[in-house]
N, C-alpha and C. Protein backbone atom coordinates (compact mmCIF):
# COMPACT_ATOMS: atom_id res chain seq x y z
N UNK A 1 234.84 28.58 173.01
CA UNK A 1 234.61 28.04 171.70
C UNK A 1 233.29 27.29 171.71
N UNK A 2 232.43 27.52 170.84
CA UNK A 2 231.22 27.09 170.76
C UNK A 2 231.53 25.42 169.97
N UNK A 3 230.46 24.83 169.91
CA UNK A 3 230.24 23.48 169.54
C UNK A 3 229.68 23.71 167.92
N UNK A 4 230.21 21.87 167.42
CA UNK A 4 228.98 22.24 166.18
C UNK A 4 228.63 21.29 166.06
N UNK A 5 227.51 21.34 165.08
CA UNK A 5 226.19 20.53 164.76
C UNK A 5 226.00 20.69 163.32
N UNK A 6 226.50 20.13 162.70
CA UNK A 6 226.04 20.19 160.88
C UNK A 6 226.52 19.10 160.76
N UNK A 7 225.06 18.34 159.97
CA UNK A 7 225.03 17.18 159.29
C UNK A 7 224.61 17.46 158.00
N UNK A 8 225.40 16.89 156.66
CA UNK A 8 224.68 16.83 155.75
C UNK A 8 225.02 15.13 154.97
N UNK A 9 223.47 14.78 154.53
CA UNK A 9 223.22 13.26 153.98
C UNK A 9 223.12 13.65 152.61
N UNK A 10 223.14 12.06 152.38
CA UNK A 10 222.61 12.26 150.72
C UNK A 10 222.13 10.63 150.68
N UNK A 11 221.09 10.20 150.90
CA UNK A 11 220.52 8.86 150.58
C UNK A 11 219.30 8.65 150.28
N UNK A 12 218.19 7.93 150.73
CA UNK A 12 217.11 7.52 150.07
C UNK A 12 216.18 7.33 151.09
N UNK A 13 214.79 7.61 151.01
CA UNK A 13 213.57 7.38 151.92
C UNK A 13 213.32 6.24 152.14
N UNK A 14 213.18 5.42 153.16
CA UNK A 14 212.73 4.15 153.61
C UNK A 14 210.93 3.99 153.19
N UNK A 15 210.60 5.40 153.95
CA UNK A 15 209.15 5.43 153.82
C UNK A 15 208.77 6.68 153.24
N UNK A 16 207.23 6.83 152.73
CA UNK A 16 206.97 7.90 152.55
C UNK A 16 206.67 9.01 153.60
N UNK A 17 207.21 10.15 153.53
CA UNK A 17 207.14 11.27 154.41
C UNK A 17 206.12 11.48 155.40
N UNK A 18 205.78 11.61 156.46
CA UNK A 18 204.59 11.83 156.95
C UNK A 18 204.40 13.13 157.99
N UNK A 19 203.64 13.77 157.23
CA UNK A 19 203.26 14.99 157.03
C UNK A 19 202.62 15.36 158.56
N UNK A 20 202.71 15.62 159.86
CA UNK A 20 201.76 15.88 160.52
C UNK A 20 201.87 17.69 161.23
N UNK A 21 201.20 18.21 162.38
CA UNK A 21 200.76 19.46 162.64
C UNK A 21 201.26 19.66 164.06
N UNK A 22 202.02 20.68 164.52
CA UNK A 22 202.26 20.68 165.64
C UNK A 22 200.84 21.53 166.32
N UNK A 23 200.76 21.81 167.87
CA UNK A 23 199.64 22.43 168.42
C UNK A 23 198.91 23.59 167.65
N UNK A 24 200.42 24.26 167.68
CA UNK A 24 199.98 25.38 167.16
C UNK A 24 199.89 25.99 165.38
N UNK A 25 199.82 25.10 164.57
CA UNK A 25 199.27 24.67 163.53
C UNK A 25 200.60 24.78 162.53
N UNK A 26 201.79 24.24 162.66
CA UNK A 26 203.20 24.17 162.34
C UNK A 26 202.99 22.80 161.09
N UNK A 27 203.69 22.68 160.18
CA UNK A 27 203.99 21.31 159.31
C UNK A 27 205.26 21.03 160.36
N UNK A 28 205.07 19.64 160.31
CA UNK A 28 206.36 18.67 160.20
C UNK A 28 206.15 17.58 159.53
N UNK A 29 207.55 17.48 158.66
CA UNK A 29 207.28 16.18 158.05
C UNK A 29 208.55 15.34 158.45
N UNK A 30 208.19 13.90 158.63
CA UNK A 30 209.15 13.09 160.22
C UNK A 30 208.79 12.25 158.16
N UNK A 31 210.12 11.76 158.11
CA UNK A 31 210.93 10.32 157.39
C UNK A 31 212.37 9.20 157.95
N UNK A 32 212.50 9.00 157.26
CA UNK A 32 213.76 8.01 157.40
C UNK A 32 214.64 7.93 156.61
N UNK A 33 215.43 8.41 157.05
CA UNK A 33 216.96 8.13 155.23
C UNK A 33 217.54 6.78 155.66
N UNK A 34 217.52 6.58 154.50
CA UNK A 34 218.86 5.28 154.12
C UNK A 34 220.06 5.68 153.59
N UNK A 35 221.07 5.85 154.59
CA UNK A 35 222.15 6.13 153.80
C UNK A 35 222.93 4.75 153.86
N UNK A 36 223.85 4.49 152.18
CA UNK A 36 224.30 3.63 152.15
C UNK A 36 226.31 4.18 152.06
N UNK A 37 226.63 2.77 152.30
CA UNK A 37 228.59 3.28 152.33
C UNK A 37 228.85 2.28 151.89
N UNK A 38 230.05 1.86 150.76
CA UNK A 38 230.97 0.09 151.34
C UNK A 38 231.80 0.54 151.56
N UNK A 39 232.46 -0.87 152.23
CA UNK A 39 233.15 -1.16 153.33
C UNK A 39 233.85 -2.45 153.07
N UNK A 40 234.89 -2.54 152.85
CA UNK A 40 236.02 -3.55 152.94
C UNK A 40 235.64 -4.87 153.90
N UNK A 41 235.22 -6.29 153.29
CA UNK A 41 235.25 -7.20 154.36
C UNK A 41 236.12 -8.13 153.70
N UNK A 42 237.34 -8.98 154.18
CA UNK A 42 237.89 -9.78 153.83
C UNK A 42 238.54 -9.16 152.32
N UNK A 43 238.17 -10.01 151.14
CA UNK A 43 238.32 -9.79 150.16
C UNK A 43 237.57 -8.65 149.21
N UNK A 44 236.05 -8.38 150.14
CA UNK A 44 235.50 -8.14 148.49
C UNK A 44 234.93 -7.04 149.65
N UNK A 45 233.99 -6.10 148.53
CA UNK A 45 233.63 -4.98 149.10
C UNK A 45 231.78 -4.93 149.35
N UNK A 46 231.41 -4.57 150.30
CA UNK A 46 229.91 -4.78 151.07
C UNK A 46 229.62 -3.17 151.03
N UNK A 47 228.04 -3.84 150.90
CA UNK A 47 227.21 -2.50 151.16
C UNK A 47 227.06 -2.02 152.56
N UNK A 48 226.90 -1.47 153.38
CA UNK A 48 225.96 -1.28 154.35
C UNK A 48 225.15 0.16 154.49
N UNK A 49 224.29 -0.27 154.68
CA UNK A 49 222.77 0.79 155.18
C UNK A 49 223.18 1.66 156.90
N UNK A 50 222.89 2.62 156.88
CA UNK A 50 222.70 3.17 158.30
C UNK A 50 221.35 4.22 158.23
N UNK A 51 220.41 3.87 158.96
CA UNK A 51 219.39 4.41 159.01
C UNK A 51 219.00 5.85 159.82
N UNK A 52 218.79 7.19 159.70
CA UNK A 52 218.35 8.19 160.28
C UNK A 52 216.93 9.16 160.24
N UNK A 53 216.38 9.01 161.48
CA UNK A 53 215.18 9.29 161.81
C UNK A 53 215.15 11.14 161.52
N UNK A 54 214.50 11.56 160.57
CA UNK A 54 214.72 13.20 160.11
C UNK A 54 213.20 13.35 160.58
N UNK A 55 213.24 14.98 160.66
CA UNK A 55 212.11 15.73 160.80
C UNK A 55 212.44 17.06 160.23
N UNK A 56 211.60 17.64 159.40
CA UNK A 56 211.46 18.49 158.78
C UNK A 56 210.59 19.64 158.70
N UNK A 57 210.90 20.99 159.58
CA UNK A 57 209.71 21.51 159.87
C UNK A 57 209.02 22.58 158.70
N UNK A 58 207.92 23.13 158.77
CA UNK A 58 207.92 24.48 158.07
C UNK A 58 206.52 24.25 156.48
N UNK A 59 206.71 25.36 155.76
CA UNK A 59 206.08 25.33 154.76
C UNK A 59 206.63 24.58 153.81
N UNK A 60 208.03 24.54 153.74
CA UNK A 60 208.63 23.98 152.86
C UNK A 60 208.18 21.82 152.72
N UNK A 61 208.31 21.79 153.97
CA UNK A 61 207.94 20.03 154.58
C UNK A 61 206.59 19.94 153.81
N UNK A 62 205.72 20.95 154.11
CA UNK A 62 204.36 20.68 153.85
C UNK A 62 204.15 20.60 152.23
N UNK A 63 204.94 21.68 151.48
CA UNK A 63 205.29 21.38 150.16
C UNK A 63 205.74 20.59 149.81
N UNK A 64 206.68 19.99 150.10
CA UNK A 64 207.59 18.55 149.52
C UNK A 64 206.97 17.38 149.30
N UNK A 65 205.65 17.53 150.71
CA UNK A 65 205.39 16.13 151.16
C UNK A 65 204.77 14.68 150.00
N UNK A 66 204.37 15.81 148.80
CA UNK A 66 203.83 14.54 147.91
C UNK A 66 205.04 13.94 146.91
N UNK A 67 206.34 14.18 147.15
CA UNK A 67 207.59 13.86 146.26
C UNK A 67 208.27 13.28 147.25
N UNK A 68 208.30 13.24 148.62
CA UNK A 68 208.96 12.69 149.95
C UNK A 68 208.18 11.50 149.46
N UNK A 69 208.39 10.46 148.74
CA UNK A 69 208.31 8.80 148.71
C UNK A 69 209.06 7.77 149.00
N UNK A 70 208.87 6.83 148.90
CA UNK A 70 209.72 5.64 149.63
C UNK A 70 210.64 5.42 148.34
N UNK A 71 211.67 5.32 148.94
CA UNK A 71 212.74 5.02 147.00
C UNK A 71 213.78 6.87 146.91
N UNK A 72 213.23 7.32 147.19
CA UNK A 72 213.16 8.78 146.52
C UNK A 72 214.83 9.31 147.48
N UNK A 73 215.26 9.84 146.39
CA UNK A 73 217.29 10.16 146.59
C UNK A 73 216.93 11.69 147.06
N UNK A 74 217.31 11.77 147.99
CA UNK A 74 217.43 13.62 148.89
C UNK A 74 218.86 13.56 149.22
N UNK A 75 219.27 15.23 149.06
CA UNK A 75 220.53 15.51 149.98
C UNK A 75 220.06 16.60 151.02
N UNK A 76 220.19 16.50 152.15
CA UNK A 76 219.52 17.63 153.16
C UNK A 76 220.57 17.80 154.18
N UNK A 77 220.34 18.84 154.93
CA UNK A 77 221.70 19.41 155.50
C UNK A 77 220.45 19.73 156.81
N UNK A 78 221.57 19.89 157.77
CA UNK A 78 220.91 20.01 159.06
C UNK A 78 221.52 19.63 160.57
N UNK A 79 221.16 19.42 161.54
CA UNK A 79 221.84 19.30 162.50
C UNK A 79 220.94 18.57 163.55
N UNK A 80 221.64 17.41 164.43
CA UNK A 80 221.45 16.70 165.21
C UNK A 80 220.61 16.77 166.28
N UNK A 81 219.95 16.54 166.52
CA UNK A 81 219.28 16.90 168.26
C UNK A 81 218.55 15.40 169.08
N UNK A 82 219.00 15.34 170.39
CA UNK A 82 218.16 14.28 170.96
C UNK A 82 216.82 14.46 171.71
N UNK A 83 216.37 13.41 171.23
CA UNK A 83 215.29 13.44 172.00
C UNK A 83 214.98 12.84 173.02
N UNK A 84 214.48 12.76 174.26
CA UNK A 84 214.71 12.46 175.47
C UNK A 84 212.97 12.09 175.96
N UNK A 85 212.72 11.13 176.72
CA UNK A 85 211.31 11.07 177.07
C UNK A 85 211.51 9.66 178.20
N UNK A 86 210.35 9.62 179.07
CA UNK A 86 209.81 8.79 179.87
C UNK A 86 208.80 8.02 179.41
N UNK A 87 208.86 6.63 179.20
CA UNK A 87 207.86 5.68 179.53
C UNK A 87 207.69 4.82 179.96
N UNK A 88 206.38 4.56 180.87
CA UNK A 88 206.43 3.32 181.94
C UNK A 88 207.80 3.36 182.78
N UNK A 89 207.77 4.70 183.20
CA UNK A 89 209.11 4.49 184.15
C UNK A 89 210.40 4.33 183.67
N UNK A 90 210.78 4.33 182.74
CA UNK A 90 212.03 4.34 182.04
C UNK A 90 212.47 5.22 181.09
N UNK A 91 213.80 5.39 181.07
CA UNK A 91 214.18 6.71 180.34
C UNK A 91 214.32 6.28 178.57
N UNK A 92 213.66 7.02 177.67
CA UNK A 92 214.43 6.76 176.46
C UNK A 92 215.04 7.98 175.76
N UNK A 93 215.91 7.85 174.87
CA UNK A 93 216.26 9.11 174.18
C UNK A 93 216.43 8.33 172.65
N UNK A 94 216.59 9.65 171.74
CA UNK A 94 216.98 9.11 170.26
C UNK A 94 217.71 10.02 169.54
N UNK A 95 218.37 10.15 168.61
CA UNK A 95 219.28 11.29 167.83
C UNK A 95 218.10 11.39 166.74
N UNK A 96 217.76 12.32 166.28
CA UNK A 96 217.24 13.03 165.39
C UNK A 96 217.44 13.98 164.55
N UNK A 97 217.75 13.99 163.00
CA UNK A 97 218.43 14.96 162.36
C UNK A 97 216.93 15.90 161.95
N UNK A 98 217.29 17.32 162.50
CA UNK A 98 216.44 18.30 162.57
C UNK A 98 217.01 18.98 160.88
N UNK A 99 216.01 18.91 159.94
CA UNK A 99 216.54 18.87 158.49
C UNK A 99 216.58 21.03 158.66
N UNK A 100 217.55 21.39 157.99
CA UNK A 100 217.20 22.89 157.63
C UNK A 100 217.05 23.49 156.10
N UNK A 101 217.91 22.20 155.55
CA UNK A 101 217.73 22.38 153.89
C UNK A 101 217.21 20.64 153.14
N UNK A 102 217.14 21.17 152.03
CA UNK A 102 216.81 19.63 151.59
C UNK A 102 216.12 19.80 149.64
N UNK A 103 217.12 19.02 149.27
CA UNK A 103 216.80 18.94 147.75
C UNK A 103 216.19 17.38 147.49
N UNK A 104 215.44 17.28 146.49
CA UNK A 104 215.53 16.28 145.70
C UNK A 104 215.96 15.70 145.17
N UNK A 105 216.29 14.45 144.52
CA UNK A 105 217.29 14.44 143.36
C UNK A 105 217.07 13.09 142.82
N UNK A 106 217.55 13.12 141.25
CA UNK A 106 216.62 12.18 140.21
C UNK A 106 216.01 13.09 139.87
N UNK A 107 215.36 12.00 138.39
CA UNK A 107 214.39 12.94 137.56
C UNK A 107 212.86 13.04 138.12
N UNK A 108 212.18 13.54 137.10
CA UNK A 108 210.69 13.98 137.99
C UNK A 108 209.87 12.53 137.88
N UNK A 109 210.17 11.73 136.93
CA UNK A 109 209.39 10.80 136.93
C UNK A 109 209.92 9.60 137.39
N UNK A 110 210.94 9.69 138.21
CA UNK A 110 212.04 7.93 138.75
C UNK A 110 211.14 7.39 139.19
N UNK A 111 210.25 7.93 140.26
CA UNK A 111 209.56 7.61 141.07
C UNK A 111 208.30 6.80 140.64
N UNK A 112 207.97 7.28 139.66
CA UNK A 112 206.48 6.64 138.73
C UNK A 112 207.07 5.54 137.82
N UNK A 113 207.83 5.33 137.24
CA UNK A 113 208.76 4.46 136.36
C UNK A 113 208.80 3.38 137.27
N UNK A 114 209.54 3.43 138.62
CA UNK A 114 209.99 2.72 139.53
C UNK A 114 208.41 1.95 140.39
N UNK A 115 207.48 2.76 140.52
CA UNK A 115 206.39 2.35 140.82
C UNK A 115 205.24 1.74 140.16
N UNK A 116 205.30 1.83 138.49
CA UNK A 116 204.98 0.88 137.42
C UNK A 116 205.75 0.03 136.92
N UNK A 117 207.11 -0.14 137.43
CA UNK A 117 208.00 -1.33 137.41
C UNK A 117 208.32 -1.17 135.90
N UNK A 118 208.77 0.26 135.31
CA UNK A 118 208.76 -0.32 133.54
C UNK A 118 209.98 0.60 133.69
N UNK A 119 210.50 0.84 132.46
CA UNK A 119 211.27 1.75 131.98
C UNK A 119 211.11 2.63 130.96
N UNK A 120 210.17 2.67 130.50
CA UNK A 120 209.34 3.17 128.98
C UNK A 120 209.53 4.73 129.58
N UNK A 121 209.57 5.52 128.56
CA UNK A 121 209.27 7.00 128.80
C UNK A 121 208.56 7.24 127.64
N UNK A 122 208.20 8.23 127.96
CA UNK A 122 206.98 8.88 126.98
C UNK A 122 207.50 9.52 125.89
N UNK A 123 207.07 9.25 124.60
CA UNK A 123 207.91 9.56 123.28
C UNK A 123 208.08 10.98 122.98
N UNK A 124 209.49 11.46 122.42
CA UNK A 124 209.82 12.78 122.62
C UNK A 124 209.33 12.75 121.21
N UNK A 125 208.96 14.61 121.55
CA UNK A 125 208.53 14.74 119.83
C UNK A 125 209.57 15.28 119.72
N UNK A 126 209.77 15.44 117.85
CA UNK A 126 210.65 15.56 117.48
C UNK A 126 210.80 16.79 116.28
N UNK A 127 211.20 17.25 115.95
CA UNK A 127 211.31 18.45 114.99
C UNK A 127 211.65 18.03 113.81
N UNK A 128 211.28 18.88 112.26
CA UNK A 128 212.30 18.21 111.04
C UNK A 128 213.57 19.46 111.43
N UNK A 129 215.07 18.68 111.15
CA UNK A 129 216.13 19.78 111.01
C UNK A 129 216.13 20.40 109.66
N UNK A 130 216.69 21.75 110.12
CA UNK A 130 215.70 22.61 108.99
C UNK A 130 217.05 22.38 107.88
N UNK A 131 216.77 22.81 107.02
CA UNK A 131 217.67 22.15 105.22
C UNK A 131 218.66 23.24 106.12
N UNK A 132 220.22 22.66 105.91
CA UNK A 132 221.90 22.80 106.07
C UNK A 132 221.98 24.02 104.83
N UNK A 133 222.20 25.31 104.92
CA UNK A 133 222.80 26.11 103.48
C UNK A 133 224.39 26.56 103.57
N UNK A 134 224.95 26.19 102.76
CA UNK A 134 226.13 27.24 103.06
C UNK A 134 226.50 28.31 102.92
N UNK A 135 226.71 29.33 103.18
CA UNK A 135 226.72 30.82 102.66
C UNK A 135 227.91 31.08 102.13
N UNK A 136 227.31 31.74 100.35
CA UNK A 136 228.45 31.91 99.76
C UNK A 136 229.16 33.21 100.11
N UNK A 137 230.49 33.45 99.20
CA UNK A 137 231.48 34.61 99.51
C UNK A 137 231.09 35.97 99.33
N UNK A 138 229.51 36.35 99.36
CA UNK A 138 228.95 37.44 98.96
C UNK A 138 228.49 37.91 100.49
N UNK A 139 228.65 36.61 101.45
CA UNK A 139 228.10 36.93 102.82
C UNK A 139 229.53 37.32 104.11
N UNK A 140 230.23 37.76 103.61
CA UNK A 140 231.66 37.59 104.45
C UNK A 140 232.08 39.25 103.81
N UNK A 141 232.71 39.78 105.09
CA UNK A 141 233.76 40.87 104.75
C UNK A 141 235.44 40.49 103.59
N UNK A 142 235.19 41.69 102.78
CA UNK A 142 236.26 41.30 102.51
C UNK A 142 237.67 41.98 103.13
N UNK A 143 237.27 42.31 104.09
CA UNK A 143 238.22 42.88 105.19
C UNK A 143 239.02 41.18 105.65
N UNK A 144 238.14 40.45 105.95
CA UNK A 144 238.98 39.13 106.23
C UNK A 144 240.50 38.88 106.14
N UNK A 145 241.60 38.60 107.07
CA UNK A 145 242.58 38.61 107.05
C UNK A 145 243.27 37.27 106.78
N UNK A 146 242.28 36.43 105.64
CA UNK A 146 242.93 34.68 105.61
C UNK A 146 242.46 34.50 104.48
């Protein structure tokens, strides 16, 4: 029986995305989710945050990267991997969610609203509704069974 590995989040960017190039001229884009939960303490109910270090490879990363902002609600699906390294003589490792899908979510402008601190939207135009007629009994079958 094989193992599994599927994670899927749904929380918010700490930071904005950052876009960089592997050797061989690959996108990755490395962020941070905030996912939030409550949680029962005593009487009343608490937030808490748990933070995960994502990387995101491909054309798609490289596309996203100017909507990957700090604030900004994603659900992305994907699976776990550690990372393992030496420095100064000591071992470190880290869990890393290796993203394979990943939506946006909110409207197109949360992000600009939220970053001019307003709530204003831009005025919808509007149409006249065209004149109400009723159609008289000259427009109906008289096959009608009522």
């Amino acid at each position: 029986m094989k193992d599994i590995n599927i994670v899927s989040m749904t929380g918010r960017l700490t930071r904005d995305m950052e876009l960089k190039f592997t050797t061989g001229g690959t996108p990755v884009g490395k962020f941070s989710l905030a996912v939030n939960r409550n949680k029962k303490q005593g009487d009343k109910w608490v937030d808490e945050a748990s933070f995960f270090e994502c990387a995101y490879f491909g054309k798609q990363a490289e596309g996203l990267a100017q909507y990957m902002v700090k604030g900004k609600q994603v659900a992305l699906s994907g699976e776990m991997r550690q990372e393992r390294w030496s420095q100064d003589g000591q071992n470190h490792s880290r869990v890393v969610v290796v993203v394979s899908s990943l939506s946006l979510m909110g409207s197109r402008d949360e992000n600009q609203n939220r970053s001019n601190n307003t709530t204003s939207r831009p005025p919808q135009q509007t149409r006249p509704n065209p004149p109400q007629t009723t159609l008289g009994p000259e427009y109906f079958d008289d096959d009608i069974p009522f």
